[in-house]
PDB file of N, CA and C in Angstrom:
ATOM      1  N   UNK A   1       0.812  -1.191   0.000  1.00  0.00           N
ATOM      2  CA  UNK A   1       0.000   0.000   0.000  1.00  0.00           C
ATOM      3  C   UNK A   1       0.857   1.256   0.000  1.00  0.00           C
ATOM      4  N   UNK A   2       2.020   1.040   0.345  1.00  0.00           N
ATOM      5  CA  UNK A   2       3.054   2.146   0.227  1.00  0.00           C
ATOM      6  C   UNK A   2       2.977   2.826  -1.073  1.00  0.00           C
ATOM      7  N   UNK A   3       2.798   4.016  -1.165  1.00  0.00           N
ATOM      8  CA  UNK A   3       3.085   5.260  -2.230  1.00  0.00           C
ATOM      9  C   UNK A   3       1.827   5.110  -3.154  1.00  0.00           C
ATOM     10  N   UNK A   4       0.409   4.434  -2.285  1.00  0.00           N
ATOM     11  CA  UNK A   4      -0.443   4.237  -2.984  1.00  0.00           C
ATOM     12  C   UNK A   4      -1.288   5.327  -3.548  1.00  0.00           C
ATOM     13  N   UNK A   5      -1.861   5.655  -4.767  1.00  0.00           N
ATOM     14  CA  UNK A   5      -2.319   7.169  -4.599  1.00  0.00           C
ATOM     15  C   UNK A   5      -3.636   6.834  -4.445  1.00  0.00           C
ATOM     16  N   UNK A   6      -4.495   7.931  -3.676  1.00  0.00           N
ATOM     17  CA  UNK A   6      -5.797   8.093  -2.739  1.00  0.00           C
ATOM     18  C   UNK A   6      -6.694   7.065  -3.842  1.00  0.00           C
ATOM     19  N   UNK A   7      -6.735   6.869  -5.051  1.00  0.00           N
ATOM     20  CA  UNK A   7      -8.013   6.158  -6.098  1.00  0.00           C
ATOM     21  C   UNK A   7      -7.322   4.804  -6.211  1.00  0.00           C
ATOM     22  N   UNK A   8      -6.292   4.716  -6.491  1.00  0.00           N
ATOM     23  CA  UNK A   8      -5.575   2.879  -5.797  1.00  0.00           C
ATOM     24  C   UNK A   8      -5.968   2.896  -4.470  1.00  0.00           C
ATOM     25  N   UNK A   9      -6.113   3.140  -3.405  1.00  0.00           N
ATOM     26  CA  UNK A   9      -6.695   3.019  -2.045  1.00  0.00           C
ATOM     27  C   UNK A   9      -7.821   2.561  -2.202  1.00  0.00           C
ATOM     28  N   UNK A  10      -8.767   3.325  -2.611  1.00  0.00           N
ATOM     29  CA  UNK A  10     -10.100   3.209  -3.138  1.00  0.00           C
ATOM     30  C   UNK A  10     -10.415   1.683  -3.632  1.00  0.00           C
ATOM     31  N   UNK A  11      -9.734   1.516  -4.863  1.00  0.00           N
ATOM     32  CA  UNK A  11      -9.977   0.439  -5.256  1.00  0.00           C
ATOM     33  C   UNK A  11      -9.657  -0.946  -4.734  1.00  0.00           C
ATOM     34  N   UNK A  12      -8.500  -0.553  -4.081  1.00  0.00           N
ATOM     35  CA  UNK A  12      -8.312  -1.488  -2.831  1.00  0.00           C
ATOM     36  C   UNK A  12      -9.188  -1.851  -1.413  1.00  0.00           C
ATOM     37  N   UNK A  13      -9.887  -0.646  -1.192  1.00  0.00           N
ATOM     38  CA  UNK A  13     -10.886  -0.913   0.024  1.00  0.00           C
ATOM     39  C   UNK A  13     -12.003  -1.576  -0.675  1.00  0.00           C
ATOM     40  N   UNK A  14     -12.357  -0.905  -2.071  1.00  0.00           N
ATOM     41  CA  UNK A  14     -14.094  -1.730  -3.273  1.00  0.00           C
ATOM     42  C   UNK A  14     -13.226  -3.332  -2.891  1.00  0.00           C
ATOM     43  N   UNK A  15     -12.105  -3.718  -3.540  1.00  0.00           N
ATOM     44  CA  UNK A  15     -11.538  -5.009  -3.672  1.00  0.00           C
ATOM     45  C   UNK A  15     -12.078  -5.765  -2.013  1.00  0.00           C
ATOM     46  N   UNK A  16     -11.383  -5.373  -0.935  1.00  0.00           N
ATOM     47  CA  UNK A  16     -12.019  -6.195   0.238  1.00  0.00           C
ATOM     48  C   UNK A  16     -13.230  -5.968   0.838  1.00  0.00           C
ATOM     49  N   UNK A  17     -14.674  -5.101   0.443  1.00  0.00           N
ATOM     50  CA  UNK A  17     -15.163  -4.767   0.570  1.00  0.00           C
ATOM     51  C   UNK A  17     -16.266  -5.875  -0.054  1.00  0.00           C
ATOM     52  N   UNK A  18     -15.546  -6.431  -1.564  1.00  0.00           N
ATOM     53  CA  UNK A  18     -16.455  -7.562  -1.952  1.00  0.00           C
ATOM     54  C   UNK A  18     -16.320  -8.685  -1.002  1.00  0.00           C
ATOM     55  N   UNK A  19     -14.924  -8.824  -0.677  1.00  0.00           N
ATOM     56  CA  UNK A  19     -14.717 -10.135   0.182  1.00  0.00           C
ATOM     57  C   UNK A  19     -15.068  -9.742   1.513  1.00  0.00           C
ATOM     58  N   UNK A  20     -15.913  -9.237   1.876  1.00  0.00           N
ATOM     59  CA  UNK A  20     -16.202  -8.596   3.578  1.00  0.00           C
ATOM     60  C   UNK A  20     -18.317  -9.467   3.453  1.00  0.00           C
ATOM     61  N   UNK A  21     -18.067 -10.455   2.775  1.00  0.00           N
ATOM     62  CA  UNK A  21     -19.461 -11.169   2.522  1.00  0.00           C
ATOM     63  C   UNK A  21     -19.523 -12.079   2.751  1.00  0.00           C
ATOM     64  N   UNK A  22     -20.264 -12.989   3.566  1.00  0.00           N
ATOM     65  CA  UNK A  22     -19.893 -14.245   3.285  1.00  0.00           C
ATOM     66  C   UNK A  22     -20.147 -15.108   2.364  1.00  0.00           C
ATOM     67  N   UNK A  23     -21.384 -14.890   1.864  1.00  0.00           N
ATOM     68  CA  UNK A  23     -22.012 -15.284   0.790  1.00  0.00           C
ATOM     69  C   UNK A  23     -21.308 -14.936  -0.322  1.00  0.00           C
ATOM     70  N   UNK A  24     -19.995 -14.335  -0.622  1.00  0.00           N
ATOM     71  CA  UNK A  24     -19.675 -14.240  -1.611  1.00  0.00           C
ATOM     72  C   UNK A  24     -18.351 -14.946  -1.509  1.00  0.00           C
ATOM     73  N   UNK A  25     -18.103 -15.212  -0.170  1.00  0.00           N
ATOM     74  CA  UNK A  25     -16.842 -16.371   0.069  1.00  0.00           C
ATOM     75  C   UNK A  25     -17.184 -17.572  -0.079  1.00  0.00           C
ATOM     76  N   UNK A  26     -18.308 -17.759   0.163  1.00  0.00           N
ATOM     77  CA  UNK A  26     -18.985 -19.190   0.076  1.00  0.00           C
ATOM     78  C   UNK A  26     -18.918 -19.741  -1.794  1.00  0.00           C
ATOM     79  N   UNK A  27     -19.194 -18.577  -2.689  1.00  0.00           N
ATOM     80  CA  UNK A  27     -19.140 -18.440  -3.810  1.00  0.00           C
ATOM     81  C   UNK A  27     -18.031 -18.722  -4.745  1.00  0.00           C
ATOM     82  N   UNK A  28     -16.634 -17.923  -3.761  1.00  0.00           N
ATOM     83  CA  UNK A  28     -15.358 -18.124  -4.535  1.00  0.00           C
ATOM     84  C   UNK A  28     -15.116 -20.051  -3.999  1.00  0.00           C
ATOM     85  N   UNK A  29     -15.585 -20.350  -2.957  1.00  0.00           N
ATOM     86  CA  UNK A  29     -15.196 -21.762  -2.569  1.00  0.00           C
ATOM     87  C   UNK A  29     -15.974 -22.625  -3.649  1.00  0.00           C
ATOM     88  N   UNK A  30     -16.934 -22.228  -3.771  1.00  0.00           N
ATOM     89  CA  UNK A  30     -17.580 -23.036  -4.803  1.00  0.00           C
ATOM     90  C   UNK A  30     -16.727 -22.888  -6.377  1.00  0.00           C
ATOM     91  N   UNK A  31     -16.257 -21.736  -6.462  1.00  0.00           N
ATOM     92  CA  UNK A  31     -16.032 -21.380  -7.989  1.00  0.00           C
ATOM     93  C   UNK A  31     -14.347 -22.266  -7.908  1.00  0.00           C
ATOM     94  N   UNK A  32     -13.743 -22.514  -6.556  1.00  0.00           N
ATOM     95  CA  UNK A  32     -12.532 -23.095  -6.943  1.00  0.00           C
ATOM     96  C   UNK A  32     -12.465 -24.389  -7.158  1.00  0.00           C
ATOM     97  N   UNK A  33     -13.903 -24.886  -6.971  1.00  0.00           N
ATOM     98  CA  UNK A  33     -13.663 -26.406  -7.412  1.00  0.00           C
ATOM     99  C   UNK A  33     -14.234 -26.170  -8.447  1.00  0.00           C
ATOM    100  N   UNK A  34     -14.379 -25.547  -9.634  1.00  0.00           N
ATOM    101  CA  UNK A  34     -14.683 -25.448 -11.009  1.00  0.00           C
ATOM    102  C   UNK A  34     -15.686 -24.379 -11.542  1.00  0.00           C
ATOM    103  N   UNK A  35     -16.034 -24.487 -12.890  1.00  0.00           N
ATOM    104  CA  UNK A  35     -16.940 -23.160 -13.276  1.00  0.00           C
ATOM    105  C   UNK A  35     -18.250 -23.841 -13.058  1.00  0.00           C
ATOM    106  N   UNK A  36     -19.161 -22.664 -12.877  1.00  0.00           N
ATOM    107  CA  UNK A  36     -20.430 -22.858 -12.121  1.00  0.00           C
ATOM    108  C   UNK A  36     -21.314 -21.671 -12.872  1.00  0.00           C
ATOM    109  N   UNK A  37     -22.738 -22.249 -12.811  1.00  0.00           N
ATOM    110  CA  UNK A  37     -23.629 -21.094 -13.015  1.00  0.00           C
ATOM    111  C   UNK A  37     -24.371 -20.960 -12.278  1.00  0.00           C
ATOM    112  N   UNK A  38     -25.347 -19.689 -12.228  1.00  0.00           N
ATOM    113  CA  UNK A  38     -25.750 -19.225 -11.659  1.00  0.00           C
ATOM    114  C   UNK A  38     -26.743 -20.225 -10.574  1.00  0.00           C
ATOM    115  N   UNK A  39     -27.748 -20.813 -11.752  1.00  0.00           N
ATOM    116  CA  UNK A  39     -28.440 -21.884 -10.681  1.00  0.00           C
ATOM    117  C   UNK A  39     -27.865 -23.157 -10.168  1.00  0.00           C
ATOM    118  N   UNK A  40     -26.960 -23.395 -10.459  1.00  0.00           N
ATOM    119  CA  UNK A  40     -25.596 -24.205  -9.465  1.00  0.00           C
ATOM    120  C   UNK A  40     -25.228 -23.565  -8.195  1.00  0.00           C
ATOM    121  N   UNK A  41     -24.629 -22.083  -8.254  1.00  0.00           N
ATOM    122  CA  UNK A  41     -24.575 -21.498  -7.164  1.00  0.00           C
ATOM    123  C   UNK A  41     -25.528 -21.452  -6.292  1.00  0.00           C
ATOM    124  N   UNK A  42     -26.772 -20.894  -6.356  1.00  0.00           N
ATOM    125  CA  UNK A  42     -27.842 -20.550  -6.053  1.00  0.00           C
ATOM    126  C   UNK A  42     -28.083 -21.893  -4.824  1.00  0.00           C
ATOM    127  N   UNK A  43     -28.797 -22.702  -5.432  1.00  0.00           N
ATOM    128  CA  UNK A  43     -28.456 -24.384  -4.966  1.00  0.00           C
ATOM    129  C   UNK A  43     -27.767 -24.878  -3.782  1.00  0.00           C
ATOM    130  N   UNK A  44     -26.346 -24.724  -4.570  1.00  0.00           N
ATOM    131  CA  UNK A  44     -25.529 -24.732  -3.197  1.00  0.00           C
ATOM    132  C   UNK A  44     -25.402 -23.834  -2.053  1.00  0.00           C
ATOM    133  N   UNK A  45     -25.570 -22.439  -2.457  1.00  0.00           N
ATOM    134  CA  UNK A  45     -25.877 -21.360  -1.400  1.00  0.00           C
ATOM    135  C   UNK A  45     -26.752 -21.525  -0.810  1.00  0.00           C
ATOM    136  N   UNK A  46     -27.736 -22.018  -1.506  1.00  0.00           N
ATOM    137  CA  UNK A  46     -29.542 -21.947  -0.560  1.00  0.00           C
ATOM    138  C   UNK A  46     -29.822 -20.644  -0.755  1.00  0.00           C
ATOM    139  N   UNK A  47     -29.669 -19.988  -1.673  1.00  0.00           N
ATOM    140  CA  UNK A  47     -29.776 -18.372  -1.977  1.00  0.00           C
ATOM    141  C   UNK A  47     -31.180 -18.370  -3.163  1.00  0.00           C
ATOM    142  N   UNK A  48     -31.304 -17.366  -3.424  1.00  0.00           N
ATOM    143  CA  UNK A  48     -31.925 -17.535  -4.627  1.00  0.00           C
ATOM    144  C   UNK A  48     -30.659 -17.020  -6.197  1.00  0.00           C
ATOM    145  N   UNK A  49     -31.575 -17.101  -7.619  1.00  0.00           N
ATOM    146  CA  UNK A  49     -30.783 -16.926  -8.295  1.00  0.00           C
ATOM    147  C   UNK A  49     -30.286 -15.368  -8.029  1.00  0.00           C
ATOM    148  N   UNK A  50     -31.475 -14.187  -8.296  1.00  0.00           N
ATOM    149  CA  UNK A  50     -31.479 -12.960  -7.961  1.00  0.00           C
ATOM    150  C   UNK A  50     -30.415 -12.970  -7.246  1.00  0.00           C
ATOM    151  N   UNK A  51     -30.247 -13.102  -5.869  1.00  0.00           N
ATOM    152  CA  UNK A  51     -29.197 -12.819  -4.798  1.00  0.00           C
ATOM    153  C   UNK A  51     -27.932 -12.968  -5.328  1.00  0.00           C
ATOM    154  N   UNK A  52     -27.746 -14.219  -5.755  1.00  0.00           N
ATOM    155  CA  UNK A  52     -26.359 -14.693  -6.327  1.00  0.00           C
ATOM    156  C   UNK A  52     -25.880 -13.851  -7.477  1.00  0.00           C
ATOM    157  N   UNK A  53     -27.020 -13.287  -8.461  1.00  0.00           N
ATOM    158  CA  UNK A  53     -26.575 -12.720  -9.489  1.00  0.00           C
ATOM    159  C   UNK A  53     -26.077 -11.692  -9.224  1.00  0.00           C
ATOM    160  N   UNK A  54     -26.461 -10.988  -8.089  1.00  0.00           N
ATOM    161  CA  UNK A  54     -26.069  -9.273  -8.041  1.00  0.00           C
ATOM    162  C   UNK A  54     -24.929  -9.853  -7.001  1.00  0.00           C
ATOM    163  N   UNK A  55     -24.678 -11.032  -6.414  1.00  0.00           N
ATOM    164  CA  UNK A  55     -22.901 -11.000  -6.186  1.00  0.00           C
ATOM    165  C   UNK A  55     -21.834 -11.398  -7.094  1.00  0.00           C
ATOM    166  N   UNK A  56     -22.635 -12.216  -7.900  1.00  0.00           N
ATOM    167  CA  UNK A  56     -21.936 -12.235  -8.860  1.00  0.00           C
ATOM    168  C   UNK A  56     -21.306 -11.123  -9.947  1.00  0.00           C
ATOM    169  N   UNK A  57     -22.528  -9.687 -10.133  1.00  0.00           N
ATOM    170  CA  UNK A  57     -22.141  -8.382 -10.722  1.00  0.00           C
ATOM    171  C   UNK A  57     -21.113  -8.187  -9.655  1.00  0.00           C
ATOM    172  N   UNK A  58     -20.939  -7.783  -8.357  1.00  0.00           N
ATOM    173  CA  UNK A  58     -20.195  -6.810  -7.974  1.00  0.00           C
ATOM    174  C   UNK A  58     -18.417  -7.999  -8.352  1.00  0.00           C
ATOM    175  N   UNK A  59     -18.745  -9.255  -7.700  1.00  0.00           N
ATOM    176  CA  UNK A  59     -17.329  -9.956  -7.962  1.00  0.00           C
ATOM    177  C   UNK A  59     -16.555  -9.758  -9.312  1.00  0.00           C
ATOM    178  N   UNK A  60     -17.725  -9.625 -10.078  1.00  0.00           N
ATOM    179  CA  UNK A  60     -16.970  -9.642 -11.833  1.00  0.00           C
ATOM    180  C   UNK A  60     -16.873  -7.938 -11.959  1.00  0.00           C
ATOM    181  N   UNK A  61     -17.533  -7.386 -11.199  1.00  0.00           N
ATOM    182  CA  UNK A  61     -16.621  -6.086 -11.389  1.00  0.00           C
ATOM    183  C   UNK A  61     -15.282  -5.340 -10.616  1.00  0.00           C
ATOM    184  N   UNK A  62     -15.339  -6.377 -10.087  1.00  0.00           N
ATOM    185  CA  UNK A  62     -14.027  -6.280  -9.057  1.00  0.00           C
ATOM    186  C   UNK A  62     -12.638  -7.173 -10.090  1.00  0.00           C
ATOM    187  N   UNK A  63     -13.039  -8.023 -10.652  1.00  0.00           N
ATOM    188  CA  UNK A  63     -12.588  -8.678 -11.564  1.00  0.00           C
ATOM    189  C   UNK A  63     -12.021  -9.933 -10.812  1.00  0.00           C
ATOM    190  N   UNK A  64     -12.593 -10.083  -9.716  1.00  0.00           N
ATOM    191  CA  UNK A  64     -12.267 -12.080  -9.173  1.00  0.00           C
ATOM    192  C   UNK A  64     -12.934 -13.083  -9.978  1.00  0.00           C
ATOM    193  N   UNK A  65     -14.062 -12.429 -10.885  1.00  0.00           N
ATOM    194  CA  UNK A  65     -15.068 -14.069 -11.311  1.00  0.00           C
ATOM    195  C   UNK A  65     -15.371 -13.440 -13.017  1.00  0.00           C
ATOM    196  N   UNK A  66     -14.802 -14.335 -13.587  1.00  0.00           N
ATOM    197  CA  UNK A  66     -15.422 -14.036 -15.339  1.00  0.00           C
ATOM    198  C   UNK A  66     -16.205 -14.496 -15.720  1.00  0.00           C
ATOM    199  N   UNK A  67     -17.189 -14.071 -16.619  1.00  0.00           N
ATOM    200  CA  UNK A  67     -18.199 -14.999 -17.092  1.00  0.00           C
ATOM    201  C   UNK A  67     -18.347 -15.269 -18.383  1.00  0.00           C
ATOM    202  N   UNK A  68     -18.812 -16.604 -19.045  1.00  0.00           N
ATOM    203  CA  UNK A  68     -18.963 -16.818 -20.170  1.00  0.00           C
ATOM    204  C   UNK A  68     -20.049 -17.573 -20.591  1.00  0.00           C
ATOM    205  N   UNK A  69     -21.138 -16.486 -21.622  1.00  0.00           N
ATOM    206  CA  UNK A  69     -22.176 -17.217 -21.909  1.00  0.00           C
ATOM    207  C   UNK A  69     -22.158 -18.183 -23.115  1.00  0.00           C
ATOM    208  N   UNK A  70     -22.900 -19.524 -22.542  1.00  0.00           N
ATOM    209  CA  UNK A  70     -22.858 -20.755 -23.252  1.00  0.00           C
ATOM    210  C   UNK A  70     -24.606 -20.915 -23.506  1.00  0.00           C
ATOM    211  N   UNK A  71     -24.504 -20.302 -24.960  1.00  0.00           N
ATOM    212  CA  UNK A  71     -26.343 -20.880 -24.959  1.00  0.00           C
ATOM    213  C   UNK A  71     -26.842 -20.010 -24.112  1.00  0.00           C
ATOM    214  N   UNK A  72     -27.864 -20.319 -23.264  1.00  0.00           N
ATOM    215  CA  UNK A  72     -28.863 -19.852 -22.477  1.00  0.00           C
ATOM    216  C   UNK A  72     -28.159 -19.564 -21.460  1.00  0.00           C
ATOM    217  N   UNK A  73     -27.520 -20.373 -21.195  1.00  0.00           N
ATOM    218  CA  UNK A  73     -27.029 -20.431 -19.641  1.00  0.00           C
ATOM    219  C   UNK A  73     -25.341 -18.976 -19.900  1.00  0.00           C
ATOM    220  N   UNK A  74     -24.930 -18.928 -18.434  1.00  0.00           N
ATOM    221  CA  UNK A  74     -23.447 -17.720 -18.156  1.00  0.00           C
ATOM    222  C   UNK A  74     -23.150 -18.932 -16.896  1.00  0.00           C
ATOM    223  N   UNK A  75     -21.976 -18.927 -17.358  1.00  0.00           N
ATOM    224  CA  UNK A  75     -20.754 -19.526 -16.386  1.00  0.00           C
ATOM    225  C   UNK A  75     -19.649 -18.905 -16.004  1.00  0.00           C
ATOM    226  N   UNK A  76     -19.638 -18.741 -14.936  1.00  0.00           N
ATOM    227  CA  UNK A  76     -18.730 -17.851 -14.031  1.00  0.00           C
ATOM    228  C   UNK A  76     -17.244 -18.511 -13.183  1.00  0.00           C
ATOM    229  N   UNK A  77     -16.117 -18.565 -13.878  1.00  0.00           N
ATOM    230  CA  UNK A  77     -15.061 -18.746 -13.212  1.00  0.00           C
ATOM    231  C   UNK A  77     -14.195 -17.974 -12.193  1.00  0.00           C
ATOM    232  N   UNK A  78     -12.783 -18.621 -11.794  1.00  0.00           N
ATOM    233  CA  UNK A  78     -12.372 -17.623 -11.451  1.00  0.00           C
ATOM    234  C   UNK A  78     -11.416 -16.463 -12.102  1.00  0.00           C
ATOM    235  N   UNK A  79     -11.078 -15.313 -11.961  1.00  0.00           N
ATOM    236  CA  UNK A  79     -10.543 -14.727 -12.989  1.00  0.00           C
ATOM    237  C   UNK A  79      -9.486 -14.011 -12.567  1.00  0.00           C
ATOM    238  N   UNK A  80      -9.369 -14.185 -11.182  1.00  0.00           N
ATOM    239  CA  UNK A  80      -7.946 -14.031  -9.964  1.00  0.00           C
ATOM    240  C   UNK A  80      -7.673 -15.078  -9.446  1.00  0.00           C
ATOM    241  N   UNK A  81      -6.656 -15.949  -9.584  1.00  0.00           N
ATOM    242  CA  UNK A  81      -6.885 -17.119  -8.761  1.00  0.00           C
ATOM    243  C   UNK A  81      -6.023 -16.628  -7.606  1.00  0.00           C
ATOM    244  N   UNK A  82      -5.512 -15.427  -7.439  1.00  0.00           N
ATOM    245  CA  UNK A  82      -4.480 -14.739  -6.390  1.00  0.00           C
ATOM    246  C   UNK A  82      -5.444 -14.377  -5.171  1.00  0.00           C
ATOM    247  N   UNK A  83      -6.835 -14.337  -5.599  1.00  0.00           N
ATOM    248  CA  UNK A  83      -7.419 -13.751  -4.159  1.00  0.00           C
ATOM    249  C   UNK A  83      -7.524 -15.485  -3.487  1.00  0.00           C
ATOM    250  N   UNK A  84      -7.355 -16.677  -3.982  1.00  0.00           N
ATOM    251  CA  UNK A  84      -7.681 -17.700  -3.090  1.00  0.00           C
ATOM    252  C   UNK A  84      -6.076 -17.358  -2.447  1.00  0.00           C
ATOM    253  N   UNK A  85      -4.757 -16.937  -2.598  1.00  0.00           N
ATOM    254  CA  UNK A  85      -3.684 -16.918  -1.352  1.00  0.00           C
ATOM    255  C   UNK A  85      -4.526 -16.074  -0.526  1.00  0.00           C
ATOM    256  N   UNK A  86      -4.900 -14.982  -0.440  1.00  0.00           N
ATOM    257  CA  UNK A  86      -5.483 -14.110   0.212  1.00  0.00           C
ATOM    258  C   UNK A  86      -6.223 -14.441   1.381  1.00  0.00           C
ATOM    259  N   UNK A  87      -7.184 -15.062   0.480  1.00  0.00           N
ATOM    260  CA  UNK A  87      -8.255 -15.842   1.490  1.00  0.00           C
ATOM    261  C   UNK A  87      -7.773 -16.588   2.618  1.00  0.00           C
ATOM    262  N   UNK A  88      -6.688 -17.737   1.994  1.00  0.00           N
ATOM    263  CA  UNK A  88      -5.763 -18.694   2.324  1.00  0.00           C
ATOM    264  C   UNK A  88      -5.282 -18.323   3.519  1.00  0.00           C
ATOM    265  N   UNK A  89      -4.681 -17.057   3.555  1.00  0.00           N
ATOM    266  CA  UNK A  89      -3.586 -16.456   4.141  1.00  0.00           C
ATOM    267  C   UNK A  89      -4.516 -15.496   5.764  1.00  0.00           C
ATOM    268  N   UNK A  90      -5.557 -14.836   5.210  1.00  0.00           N
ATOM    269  CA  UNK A  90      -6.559 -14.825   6.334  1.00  0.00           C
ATOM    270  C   UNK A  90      -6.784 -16.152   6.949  1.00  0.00           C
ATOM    271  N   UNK A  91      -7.490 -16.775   6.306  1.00  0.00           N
ATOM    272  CA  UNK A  91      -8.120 -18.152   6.706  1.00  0.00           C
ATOM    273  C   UNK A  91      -7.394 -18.516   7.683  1.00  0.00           C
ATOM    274  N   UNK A  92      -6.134 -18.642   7.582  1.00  0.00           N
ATOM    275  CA  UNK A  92      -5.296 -19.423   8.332  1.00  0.00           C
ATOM    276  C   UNK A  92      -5.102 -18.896  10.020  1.00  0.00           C
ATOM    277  N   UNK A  93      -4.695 -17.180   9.118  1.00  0.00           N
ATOM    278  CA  UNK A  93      -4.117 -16.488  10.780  1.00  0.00           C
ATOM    279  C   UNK A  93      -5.295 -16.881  11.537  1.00  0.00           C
ATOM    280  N   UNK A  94      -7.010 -16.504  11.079  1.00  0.00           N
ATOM    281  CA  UNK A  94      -7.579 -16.719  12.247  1.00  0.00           C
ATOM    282  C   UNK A  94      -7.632 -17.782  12.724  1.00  0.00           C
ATOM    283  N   UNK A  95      -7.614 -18.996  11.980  1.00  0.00           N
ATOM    284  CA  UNK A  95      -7.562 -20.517  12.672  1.00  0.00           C
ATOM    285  C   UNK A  95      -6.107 -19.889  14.020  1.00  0.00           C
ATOM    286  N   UNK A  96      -5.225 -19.846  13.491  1.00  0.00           N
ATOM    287  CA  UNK A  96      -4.183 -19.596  14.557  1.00  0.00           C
ATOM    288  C   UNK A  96      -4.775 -18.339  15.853  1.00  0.00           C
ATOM    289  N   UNK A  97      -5.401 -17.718  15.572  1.00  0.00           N
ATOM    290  CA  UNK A  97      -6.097 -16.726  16.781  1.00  0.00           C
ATOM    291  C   UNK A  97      -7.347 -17.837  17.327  1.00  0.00           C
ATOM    292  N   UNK A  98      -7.656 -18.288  16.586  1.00  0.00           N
ATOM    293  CA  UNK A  98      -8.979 -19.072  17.368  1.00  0.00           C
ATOM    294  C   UNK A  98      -8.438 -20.263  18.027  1.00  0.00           C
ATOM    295  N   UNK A  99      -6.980 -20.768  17.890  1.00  0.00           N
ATOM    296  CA  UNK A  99      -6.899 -22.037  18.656  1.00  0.00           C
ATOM    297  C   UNK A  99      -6.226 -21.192  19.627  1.00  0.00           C
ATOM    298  N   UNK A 100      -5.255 -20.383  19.665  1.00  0.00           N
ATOM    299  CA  UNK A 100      -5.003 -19.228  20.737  1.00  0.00           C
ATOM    300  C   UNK A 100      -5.662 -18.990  22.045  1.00  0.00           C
ATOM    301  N   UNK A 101      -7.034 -18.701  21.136  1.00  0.00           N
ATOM    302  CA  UNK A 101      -8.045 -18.319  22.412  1.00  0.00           C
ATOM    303  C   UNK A 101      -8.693 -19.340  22.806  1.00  0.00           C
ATOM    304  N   UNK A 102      -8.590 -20.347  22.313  1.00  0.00           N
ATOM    305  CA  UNK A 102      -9.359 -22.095  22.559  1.00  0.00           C
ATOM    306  C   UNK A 102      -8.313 -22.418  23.783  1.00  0.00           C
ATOM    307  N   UNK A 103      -7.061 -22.534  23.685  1.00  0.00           N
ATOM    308  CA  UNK A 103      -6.117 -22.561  24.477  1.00  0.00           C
ATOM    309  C   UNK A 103      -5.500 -21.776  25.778  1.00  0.00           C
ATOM    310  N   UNK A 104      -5.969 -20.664  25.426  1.00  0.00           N
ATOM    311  CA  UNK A 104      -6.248 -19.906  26.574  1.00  0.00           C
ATOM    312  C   UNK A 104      -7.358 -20.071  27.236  1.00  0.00           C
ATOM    313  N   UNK A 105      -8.757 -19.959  27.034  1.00  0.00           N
ATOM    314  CA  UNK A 105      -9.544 -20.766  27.360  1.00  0.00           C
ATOM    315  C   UNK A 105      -9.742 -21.567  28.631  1.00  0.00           C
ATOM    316  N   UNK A 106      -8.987 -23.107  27.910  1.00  0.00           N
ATOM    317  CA  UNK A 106      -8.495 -24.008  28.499  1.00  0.00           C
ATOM    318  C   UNK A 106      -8.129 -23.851  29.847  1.00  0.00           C
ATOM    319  N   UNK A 107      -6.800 -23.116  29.522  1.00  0.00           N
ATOM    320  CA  UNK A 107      -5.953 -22.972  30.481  1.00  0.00           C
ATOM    321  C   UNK A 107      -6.729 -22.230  31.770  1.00  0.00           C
ATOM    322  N   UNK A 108      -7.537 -21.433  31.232  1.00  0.00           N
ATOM    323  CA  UNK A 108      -8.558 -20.559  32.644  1.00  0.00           C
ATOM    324  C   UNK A 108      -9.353 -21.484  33.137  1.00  0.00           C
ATOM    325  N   UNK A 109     -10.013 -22.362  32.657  1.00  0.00           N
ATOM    326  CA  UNK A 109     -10.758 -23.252  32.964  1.00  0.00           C
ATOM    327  C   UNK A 109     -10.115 -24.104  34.129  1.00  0.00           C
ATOM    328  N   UNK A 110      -8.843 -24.640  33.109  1.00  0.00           N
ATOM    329  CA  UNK A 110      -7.879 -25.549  34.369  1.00  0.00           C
ATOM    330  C   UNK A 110      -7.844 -25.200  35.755  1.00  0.00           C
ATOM    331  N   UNK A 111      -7.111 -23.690  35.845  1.00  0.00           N
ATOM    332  CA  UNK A 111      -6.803 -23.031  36.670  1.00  0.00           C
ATOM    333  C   UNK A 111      -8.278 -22.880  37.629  1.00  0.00           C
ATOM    334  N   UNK A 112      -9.414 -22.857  37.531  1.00  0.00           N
ATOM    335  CA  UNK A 112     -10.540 -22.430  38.346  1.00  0.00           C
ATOM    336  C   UNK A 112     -10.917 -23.720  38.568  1.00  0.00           C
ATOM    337  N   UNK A 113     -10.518 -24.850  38.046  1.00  0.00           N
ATOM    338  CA  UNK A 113     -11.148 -26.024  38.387  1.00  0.00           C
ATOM    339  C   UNK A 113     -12.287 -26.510  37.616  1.00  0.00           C
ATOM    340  N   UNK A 114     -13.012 -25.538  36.992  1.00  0.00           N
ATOM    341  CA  UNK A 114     -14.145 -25.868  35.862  1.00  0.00           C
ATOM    342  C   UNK A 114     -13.393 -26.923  34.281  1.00  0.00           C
ATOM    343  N   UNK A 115     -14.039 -27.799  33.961  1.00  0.00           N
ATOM    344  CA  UNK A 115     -14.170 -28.643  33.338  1.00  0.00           C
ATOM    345  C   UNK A 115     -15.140 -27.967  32.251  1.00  0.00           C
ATOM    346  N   UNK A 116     -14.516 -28.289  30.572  1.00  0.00           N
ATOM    347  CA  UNK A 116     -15.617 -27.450  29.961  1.00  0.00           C
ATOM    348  C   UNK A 116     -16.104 -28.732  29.052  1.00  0.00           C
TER     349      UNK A 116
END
């Protein structure tokens, strides 16, 4: 982010701003095990199509998910495969903060004699 100018900022806060969803993380997990359409997503989300479609606009305008219409149907890949390190790379630290505090936890528990 160093020497970023104020409209690269910008586009950097729109960029995690898509991924600040869950429903649209749930989406890229789906899209990394292959291309998917809309009522595939939908399905697996338990969403409707509507819902999925307008995450699907903001992701493809962020440029994480491309789409390509086949026939009737639009199939949506991924079109960053750099935001799954990203994800990856969150994902992880909090697993490491959540066993942290699982472990600390613990340890208070021990200490008072409570059994959890």
């Amino acid at each position: 982010m160093k020497n970023l100018p104020p409209e690269a900022l910008q586009q950097v806060a729109s960029y995690f701003h898509v991924l600040a969803e869950p429903n649209r993380l749930r989406i890229l997990n789906f899209l990394r095990q292959g291309e998917r359409n809309v009522g595939e997503l939908a399905q697996l989300c338990s969403c409707t199509a509507a819902n999925i479609s307008r995450h699907l606009l903001l992701m493809t305008q962020q440029g994480l998910v491309a789409r390509e219409g086949r026939g009737t149907s639009v199939y949506y890949r991924i079109a960053d495969p750099s935001v799954y390190a990203l994800c990856d790379l969150v994902c992880d630290s909090i697993a490491r903060q959540f066993e942290r505090t699982s472990e600390h936890r613990q340890a208070l528990l021990s200490r008072t004699g409570v059994s959890s």
